[in-house]
Protein backbone atom coordinates (compact mmCIF):
# COMPACT_ATOMS: atom_id res chain seq x y z
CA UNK A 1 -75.71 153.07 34.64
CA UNK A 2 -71.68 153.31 35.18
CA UNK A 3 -69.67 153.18 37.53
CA UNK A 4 -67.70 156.36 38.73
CA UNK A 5 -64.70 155.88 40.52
CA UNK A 6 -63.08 159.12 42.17
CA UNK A 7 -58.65 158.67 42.80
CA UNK A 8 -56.81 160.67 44.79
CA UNK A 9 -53.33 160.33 45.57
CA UNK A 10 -50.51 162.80 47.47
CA UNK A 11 -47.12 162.75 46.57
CA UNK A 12 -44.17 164.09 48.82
CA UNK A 13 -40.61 164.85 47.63
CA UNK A 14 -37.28 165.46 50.31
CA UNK A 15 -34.25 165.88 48.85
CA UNK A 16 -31.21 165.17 51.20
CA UNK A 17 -27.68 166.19 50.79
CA UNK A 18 -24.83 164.27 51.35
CA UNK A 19 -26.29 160.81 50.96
CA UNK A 20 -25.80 158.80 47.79
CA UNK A 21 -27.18 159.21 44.49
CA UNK A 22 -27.18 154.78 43.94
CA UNK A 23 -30.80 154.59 46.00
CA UNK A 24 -31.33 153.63 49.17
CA UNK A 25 -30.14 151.08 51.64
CA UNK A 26 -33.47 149.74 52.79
CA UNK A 27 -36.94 150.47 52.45
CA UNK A 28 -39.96 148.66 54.69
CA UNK A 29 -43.61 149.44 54.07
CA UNK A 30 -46.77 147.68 55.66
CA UNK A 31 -50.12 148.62 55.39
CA UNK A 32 -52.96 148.88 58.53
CA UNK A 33 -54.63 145.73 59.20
CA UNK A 34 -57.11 147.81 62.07
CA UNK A 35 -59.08 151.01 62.13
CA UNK A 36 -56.81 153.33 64.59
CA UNK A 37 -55.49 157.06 65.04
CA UNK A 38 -51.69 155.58 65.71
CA UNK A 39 -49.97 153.92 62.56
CA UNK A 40 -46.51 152.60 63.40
CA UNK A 41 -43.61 152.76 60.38
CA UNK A 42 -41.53 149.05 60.42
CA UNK A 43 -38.23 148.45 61.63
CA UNK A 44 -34.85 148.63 59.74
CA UNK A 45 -31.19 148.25 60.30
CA UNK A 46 -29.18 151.16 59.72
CA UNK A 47 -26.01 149.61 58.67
CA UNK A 48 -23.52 152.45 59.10
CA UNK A 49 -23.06 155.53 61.00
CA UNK A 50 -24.31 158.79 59.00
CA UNK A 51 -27.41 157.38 57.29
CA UNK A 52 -30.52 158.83 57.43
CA UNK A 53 -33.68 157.04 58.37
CA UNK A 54 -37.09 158.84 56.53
CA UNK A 55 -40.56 157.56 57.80
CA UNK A 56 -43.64 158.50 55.82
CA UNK A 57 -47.33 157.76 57.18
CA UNK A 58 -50.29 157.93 54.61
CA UNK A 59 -53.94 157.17 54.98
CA UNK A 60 -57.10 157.37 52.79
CA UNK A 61 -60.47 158.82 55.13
CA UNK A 62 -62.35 161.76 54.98
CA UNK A 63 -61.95 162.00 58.39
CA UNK A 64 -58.00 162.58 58.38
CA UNK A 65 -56.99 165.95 58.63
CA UNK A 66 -53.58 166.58 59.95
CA UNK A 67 -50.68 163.99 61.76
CA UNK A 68 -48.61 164.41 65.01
CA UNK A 69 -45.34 163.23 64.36
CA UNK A 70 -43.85 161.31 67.07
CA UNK A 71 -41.25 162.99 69.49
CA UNK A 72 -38.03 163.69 68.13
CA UNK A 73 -39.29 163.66 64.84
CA UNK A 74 -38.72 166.82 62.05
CA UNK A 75 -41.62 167.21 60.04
CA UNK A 76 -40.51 167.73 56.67
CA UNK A 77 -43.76 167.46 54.51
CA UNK A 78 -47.71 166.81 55.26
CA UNK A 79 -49.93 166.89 52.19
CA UNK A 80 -53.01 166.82 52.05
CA UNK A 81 -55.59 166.13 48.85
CA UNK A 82 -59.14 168.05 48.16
CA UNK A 83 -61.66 166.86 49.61
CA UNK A 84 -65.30 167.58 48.77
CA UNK A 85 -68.06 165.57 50.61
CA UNK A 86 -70.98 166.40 48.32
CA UNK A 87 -68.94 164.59 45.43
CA UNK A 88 -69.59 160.38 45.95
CA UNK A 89 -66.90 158.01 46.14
CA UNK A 90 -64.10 161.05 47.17
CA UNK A 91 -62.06 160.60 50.16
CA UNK A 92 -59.11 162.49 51.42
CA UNK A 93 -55.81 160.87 51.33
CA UNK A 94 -53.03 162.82 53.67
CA UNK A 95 -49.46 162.20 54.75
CA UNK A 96 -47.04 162.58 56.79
CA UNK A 97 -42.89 162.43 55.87
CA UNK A 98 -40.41 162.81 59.04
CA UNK A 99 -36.76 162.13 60.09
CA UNK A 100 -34.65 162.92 63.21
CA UNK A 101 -33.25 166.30 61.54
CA UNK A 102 -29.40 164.54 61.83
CA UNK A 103 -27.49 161.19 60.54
CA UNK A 104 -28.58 158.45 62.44
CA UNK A 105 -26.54 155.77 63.95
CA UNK A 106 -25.03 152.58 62.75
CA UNK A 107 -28.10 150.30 64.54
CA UNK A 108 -31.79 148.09 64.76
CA UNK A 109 -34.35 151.24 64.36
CA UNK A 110 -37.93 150.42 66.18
CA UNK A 111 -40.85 151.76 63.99
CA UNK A 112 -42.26 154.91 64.92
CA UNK A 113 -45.85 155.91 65.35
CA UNK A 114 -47.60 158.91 64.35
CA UNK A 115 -50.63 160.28 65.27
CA UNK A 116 -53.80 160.79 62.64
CA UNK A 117 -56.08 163.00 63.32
CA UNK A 118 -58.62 160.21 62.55
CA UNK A 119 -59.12 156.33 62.22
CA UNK A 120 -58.39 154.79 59.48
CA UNK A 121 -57.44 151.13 58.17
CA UNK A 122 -56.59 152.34 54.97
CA UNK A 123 -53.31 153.24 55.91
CA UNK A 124 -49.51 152.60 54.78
CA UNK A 125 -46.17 153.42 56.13
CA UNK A 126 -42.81 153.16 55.01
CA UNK A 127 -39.41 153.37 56.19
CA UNK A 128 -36.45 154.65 54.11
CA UNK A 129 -32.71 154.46 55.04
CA UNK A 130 -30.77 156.63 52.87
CA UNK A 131 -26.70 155.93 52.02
CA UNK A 132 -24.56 158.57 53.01
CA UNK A 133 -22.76 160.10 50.41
């Protein structure tokens, strides 16, 4: 007997206009270390006026459903994979990709929590400053 080994993976694309086309400023990711609802994207430093700052959530549970953003926050995408229980080893993976919907300020940024609809501790989250153009 084998092993089987089910993937799954999301994948969300944003395309902004007016930033620039050489990549971004700075990018932060850091994975869950505890089973929770609440996953919290890391700090960055926006270093000029007119950036903008993207957050994306991700975890990998059946029990994951949907996300809350957190306040202020646009939702631009939220995929979510197949899932199909009666299949071993398949899980759901979903996401979550937000920004404030304008430029942000020249500044520290706090990470920003968003809401799973459930636990997990396989989860990542990433933080993307973007170059304006």
């Amino acid at each position: 007997g084998g092993t089987t080994v089910a993937t799954r993976a999301i994948v969300s694309t944003a395309v902004y206009s007016g930033v620039a086309s050489v990549g971004p400023v700075a990018t932060a990711d850091e994975p869950a270390s505890d089973a929770t609802f609440g996953h919290t994207t890391p700090g960055v430093s926006v270093p000029v006026d007119g950036a903008w700052v993207v957050s994306y959530w991700s975890d990998k549970t059946s029990t994951t459903t949907g996300w809350l953003p957190p306040l202020g926050q646009i939702s631009r995408a939220a995929p979510v994979s197949s899932y199909d229980p009666t299949v071993p080893g398949t899980v759901r993976v979903s996401g979550l990709l937000t920004d404030d919907g304008v430029p942000a300020l020249a500044g520290s940024r706090a990470g920003l929590t968003a809401v799973a609809s459930g636990k997990s501790a396989a989860a990542t989250t990433v933080s993307v400053v973007l170059r304006s153009g």
